[in-house]
PDB file of N, CA and C in Angstrom:
ATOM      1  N   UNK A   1    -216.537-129.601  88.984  1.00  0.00           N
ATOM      2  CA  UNK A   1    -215.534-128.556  88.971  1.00  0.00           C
ATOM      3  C   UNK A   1    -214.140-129.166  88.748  1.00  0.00           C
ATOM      4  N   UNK A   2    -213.793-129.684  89.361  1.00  0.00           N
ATOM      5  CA  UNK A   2    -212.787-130.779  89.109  1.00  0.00           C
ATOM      6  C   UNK A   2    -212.206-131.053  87.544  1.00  0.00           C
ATOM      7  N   UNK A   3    -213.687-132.365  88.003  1.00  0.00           N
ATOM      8  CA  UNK A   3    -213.149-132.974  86.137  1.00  0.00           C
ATOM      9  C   UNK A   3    -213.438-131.558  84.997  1.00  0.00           C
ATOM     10  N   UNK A   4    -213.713-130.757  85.140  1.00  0.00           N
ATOM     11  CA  UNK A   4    -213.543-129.698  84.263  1.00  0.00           C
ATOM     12  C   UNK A   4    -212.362-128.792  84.383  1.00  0.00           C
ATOM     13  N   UNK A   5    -211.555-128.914  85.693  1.00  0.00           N
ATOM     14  CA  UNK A   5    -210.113-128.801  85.748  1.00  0.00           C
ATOM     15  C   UNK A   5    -209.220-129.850  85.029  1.00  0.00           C
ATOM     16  N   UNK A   6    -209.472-130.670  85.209  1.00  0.00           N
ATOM     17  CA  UNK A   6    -208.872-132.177  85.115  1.00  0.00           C
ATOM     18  C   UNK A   6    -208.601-131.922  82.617  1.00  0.00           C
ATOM     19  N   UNK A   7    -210.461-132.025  82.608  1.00  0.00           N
ATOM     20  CA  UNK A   7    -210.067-131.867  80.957  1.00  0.00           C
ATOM     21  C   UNK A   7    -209.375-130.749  80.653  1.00  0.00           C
ATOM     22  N   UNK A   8    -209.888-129.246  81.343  1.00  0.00           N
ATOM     23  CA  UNK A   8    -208.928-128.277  80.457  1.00  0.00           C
ATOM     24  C   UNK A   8    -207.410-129.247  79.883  1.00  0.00           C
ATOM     25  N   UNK A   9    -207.007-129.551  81.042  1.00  0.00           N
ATOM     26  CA  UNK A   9    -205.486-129.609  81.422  1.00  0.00           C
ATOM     27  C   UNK A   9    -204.897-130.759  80.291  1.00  0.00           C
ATOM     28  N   UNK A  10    -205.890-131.604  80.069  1.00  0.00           N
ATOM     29  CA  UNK A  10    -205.652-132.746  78.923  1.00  0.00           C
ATOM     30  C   UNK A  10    -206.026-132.082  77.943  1.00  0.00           C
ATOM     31  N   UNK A  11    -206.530-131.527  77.536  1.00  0.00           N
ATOM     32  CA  UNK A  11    -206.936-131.063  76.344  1.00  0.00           C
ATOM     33  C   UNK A  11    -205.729-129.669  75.909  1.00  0.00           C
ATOM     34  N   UNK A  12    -204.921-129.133  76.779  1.00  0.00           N
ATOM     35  CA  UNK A  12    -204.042-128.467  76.984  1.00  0.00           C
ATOM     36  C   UNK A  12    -202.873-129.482  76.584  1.00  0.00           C
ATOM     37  N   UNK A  13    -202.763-129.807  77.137  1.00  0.00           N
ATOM     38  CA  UNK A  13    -201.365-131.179  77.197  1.00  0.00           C
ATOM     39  C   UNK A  13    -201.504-131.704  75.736  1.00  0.00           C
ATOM     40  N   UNK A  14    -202.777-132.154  74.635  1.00  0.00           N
ATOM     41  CA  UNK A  14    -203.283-132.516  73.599  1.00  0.00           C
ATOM     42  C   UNK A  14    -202.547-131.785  72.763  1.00  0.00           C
ATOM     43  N   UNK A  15    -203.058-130.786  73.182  1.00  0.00           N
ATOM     44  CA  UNK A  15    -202.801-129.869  71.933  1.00  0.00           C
ATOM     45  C   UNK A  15    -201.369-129.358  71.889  1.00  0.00           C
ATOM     46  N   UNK A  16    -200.737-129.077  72.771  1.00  0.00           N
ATOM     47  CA  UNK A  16    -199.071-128.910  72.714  1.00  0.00           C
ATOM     48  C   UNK A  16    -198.340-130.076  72.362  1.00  0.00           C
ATOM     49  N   UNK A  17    -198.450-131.758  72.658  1.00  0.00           N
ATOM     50  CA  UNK A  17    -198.284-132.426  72.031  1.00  0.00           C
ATOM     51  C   UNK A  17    -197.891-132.367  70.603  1.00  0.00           C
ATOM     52  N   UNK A  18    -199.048-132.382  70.000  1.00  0.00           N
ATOM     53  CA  UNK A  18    -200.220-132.403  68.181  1.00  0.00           C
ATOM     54  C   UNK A  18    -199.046-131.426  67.912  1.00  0.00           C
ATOM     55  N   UNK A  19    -198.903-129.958  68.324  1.00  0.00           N
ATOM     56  CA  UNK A  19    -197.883-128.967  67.862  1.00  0.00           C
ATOM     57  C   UNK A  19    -196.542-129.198  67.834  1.00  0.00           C
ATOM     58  N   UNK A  20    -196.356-129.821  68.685  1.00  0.00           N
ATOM     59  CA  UNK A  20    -194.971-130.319  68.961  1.00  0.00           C
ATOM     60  C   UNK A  20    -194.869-131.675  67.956  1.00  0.00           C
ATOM     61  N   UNK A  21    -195.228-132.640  67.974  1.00  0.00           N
ATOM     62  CA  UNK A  21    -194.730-133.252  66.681  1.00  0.00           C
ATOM     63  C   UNK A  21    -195.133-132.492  65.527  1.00  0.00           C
ATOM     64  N   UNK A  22    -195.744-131.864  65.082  1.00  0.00           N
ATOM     65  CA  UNK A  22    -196.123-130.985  64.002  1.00  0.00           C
ATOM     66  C   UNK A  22    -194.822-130.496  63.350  1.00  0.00           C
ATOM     67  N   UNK A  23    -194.241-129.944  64.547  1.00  0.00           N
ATOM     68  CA  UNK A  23    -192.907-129.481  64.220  1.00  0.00           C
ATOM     69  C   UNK A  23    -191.650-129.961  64.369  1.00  0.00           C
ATOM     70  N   UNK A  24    -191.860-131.380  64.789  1.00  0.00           N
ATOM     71  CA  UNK A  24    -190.777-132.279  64.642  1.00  0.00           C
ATOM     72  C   UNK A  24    -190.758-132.714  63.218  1.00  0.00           C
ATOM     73  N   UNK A  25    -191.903-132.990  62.677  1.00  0.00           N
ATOM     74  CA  UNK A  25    -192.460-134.012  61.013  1.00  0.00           C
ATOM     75  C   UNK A  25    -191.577-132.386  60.405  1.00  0.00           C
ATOM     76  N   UNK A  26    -192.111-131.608  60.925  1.00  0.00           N
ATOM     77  CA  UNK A  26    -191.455-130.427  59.672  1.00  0.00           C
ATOM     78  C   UNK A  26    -190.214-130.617  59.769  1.00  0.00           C
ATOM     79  N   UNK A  27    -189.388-130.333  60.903  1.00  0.00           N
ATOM     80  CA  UNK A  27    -187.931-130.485  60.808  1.00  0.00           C
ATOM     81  C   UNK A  27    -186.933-131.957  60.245  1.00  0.00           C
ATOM     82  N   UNK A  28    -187.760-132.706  60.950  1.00  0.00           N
ATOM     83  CA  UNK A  28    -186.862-134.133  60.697  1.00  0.00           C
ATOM     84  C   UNK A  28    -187.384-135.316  59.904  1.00  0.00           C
ATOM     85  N   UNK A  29    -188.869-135.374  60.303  1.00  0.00           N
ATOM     86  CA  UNK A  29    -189.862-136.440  59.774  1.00  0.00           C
ATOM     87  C   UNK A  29    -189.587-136.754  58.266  1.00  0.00           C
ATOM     88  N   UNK A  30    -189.609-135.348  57.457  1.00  0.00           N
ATOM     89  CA  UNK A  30    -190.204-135.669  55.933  1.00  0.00           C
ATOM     90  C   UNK A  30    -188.684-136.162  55.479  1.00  0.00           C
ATOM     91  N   UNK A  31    -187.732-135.313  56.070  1.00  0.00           N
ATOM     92  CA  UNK A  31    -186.247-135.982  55.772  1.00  0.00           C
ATOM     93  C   UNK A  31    -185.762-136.780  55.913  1.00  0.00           C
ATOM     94  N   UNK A  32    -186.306-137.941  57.319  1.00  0.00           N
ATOM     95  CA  UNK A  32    -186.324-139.259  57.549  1.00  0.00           C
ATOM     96  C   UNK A  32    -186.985-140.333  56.322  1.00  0.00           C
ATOM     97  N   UNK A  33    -188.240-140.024  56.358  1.00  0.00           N
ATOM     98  CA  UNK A  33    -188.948-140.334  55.372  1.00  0.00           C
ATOM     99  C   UNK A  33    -188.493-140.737  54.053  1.00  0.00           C
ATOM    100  N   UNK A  34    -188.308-139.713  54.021  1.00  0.00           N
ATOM    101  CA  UNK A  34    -187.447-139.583  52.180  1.00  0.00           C
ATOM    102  C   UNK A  34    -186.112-140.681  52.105  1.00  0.00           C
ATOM    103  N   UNK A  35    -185.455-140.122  53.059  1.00  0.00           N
ATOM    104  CA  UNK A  35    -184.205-141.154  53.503  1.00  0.00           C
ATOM    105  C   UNK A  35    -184.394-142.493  53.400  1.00  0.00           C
ATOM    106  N   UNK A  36    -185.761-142.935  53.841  1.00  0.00           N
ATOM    107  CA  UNK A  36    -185.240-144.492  54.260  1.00  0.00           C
ATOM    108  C   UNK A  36    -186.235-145.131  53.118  1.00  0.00           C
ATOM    109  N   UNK A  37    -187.244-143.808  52.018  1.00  0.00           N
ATOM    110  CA  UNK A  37    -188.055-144.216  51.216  1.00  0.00           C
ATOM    111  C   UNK A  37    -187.178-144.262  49.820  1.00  0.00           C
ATOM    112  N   UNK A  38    -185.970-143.866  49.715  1.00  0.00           N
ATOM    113  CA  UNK A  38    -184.738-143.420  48.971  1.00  0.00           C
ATOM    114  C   UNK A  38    -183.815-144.796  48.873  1.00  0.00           C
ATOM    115  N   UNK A  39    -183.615-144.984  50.545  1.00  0.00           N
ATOM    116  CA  UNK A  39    -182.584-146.499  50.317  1.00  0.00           C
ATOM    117  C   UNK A  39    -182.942-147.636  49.905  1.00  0.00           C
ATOM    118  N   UNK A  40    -184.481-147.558  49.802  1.00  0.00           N
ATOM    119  CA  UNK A  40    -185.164-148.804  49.890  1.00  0.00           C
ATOM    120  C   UNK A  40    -185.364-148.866  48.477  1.00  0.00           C
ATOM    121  N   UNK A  41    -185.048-148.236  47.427  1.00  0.00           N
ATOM    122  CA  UNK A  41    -185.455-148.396  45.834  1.00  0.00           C
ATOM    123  C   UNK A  41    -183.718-148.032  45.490  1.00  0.00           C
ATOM    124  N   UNK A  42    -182.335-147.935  46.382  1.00  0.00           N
ATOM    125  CA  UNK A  42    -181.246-148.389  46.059  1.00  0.00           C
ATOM    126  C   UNK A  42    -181.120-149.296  46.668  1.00  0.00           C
ATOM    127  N   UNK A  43    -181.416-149.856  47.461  1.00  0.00           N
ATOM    128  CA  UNK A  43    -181.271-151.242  47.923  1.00  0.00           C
ATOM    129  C   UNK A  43    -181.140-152.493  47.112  1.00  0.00           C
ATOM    130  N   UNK A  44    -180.420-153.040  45.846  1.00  0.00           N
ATOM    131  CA  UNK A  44    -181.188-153.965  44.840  1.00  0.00           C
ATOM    132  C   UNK A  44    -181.701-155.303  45.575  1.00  0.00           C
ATOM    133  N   UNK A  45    -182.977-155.665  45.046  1.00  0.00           N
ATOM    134  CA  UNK A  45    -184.123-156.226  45.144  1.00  0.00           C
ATOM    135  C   UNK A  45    -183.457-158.089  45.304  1.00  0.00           C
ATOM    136  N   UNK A  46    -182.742-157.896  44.059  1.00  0.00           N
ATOM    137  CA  UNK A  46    -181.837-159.334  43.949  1.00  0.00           C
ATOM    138  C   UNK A  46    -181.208-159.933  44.484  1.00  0.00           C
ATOM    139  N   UNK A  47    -180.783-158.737  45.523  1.00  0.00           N
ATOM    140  CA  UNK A  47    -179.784-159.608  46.782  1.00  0.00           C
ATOM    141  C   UNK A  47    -180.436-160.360  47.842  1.00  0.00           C
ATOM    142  N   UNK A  48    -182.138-159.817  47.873  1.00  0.00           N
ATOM    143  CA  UNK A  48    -182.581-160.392  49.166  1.00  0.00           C
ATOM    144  C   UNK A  48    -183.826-161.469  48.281  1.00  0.00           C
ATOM    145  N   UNK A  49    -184.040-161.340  47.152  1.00  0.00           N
ATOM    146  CA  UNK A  49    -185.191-162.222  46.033  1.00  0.00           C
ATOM    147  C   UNK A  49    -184.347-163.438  45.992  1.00  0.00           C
ATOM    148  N   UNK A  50    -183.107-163.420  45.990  1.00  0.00           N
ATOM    149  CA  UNK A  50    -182.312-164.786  45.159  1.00  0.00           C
ATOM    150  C   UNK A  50    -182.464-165.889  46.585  1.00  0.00           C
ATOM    151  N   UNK A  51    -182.401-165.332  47.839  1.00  0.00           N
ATOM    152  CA  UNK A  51    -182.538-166.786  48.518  1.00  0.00           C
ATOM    153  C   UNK A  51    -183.808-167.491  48.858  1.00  0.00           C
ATOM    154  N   UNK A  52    -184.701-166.361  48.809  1.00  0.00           N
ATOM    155  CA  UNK A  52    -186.388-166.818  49.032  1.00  0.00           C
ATOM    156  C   UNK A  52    -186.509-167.348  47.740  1.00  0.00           C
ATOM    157  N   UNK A  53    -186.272-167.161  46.460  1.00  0.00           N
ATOM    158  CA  UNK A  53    -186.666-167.882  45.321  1.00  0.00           C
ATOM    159  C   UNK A  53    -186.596-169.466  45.163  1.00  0.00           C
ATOM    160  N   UNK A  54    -185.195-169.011  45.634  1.00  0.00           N
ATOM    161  CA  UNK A  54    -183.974-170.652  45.168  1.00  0.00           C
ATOM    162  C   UNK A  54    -184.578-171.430  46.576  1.00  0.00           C
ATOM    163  N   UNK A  55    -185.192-171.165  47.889  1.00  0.00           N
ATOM    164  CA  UNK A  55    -185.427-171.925  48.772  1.00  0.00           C
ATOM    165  C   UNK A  55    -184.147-172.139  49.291  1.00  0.00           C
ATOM    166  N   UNK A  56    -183.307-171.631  49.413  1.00  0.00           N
ATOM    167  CA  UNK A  56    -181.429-171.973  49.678  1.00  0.00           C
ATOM    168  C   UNK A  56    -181.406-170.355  51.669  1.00  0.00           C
ATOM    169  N   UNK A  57    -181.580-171.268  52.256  1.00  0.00           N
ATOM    170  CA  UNK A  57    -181.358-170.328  53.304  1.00  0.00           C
ATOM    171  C   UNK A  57    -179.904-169.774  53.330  1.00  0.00           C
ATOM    172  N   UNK A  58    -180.346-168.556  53.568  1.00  0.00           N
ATOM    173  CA  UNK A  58    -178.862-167.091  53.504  1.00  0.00           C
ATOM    174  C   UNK A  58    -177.272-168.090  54.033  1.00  0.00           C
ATOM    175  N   UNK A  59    -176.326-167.566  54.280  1.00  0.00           N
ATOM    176  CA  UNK A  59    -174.922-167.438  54.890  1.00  0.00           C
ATOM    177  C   UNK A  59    -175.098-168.157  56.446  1.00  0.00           C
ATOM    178  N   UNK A  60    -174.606-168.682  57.295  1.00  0.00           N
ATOM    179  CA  UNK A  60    -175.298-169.013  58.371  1.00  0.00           C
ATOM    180  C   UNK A  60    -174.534-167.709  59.318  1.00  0.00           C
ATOM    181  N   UNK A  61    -175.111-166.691  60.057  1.00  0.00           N
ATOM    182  CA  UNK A  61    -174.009-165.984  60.763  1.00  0.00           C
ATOM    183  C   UNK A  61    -173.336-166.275  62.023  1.00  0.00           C
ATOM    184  N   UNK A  62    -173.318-167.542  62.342  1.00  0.00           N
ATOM    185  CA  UNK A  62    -173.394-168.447  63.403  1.00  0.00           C
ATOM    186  C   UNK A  62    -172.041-169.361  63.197  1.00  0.00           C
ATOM    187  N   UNK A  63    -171.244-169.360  62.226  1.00  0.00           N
ATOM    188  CA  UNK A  63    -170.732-170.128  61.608  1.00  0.00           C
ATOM    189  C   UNK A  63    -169.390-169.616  61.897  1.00  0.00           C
ATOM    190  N   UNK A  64    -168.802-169.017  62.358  1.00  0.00           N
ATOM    191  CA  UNK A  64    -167.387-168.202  62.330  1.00  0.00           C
ATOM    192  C   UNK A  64    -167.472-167.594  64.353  1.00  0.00           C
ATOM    193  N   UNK A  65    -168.093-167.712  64.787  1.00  0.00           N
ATOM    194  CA  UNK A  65    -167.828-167.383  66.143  1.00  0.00           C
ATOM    195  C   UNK A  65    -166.774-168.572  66.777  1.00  0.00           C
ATOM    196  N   UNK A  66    -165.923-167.112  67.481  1.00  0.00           N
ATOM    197  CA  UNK A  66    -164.774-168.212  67.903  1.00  0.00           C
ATOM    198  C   UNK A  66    -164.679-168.860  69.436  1.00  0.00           C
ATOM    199  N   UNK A  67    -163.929-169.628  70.135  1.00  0.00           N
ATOM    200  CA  UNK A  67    -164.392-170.444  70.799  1.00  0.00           C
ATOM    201  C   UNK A  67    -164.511-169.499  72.263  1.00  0.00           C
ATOM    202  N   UNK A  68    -165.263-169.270  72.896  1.00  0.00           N
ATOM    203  CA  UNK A  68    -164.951-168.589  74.538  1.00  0.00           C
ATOM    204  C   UNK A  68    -164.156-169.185  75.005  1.00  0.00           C
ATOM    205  N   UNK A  69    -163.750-170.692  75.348  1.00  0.00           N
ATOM    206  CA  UNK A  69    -163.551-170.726  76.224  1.00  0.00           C
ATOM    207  C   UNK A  69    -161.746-170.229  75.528  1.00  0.00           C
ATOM    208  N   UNK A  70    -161.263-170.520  74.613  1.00  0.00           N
ATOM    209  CA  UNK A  70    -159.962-169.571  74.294  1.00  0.00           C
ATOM    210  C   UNK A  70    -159.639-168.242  74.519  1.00  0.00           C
ATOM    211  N   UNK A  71    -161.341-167.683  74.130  1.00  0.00           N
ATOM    212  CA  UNK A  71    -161.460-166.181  74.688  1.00  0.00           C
ATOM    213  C   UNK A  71    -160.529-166.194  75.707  1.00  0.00           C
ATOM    214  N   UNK A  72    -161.542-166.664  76.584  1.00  0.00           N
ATOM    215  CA  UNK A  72    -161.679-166.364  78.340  1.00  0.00           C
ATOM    216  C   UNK A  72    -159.609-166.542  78.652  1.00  0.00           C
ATOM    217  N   UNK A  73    -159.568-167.923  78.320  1.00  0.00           N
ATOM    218  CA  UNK A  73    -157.546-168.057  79.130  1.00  0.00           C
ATOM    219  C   UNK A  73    -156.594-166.491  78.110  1.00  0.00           C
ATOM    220  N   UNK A  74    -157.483-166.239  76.848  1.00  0.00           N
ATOM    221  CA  UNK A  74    -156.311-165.352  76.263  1.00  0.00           C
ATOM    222  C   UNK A  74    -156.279-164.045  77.778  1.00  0.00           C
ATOM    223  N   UNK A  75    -157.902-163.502  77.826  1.00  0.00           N
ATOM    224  CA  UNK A  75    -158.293-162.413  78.463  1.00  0.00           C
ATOM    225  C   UNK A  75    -157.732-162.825  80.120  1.00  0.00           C
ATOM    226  N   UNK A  76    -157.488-163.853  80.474  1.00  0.00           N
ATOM    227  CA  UNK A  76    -157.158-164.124  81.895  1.00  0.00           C
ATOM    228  C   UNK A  76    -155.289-164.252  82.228  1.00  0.00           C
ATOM    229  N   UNK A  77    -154.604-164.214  80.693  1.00  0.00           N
ATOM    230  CA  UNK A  77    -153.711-164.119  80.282  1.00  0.00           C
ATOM    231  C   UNK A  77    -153.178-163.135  80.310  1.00  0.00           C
ATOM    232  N   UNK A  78    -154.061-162.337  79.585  1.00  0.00           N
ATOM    233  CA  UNK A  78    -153.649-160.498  79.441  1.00  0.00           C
ATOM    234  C   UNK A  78    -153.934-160.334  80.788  1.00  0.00           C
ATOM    235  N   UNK A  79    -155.024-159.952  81.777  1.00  0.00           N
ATOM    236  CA  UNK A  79    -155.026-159.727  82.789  1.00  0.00           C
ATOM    237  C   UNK A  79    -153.588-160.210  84.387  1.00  0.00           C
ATOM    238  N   UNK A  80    -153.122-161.401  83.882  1.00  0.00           N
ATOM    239  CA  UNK A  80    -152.116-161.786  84.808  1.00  0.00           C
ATOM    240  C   UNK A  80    -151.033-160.529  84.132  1.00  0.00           C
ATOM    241  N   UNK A  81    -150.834-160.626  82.821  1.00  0.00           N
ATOM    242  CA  UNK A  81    -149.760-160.116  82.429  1.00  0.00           C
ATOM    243  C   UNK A  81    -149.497-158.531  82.812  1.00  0.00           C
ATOM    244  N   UNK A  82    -150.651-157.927  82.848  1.00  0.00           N
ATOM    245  CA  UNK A  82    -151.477-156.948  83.518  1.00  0.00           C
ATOM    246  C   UNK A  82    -150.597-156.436  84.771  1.00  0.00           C
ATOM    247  N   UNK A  83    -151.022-157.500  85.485  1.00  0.00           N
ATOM    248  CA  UNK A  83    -150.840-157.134  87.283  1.00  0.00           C
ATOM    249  C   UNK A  83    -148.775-157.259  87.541  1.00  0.00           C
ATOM    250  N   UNK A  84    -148.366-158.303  86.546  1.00  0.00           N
ATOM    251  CA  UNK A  84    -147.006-158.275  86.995  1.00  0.00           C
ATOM    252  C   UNK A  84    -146.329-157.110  86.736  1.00  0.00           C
ATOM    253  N   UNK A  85    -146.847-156.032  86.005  1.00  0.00           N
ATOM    254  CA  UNK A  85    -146.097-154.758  86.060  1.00  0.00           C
ATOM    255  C   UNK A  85    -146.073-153.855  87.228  1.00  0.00           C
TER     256      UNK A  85
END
């Protein structure tokens, strides 16, 4: 008796689920879809082919971070300057 309470209730829960994305894919899905199936054939191909070809690894983005510990005295700087008002 139970587990035949127990499945209605999943099989309930199943199926409002299934409907409910049903009608998410209608509203947003196919427009997502399209969207990111759209950028990906404007995307040109050459910008990301030319460094795997050449064996030449990308830009380093590691290369331009500036120093903390300058951070830190500018920000402990502003903060004194802060409090004397």
């Amino acid at each position: 008796m139970y587990l035949n309470v127990i499945l209605t209730i999943f099989v309930i829960v199943q199926v409002v689920t299934m409907i409910l994305m049903y009608k998410w894919w209608n509203k947003y899905g196919r427009k997502l879809f399209t969207t990111f199936t759209d950028m990906k054939s404007k995307i040109p191909n050459q910008m990301f082919n030319s460094f795997a070809s050449n064996n030449v690894k990308g830009p380093n983005p590691f290369g331009n971070i500036p120093d903390m510990g300058a951070m830190m005295k500018q920000f402990e700087n502003m903060t004194k300057n802060m409090g004397r008002k």
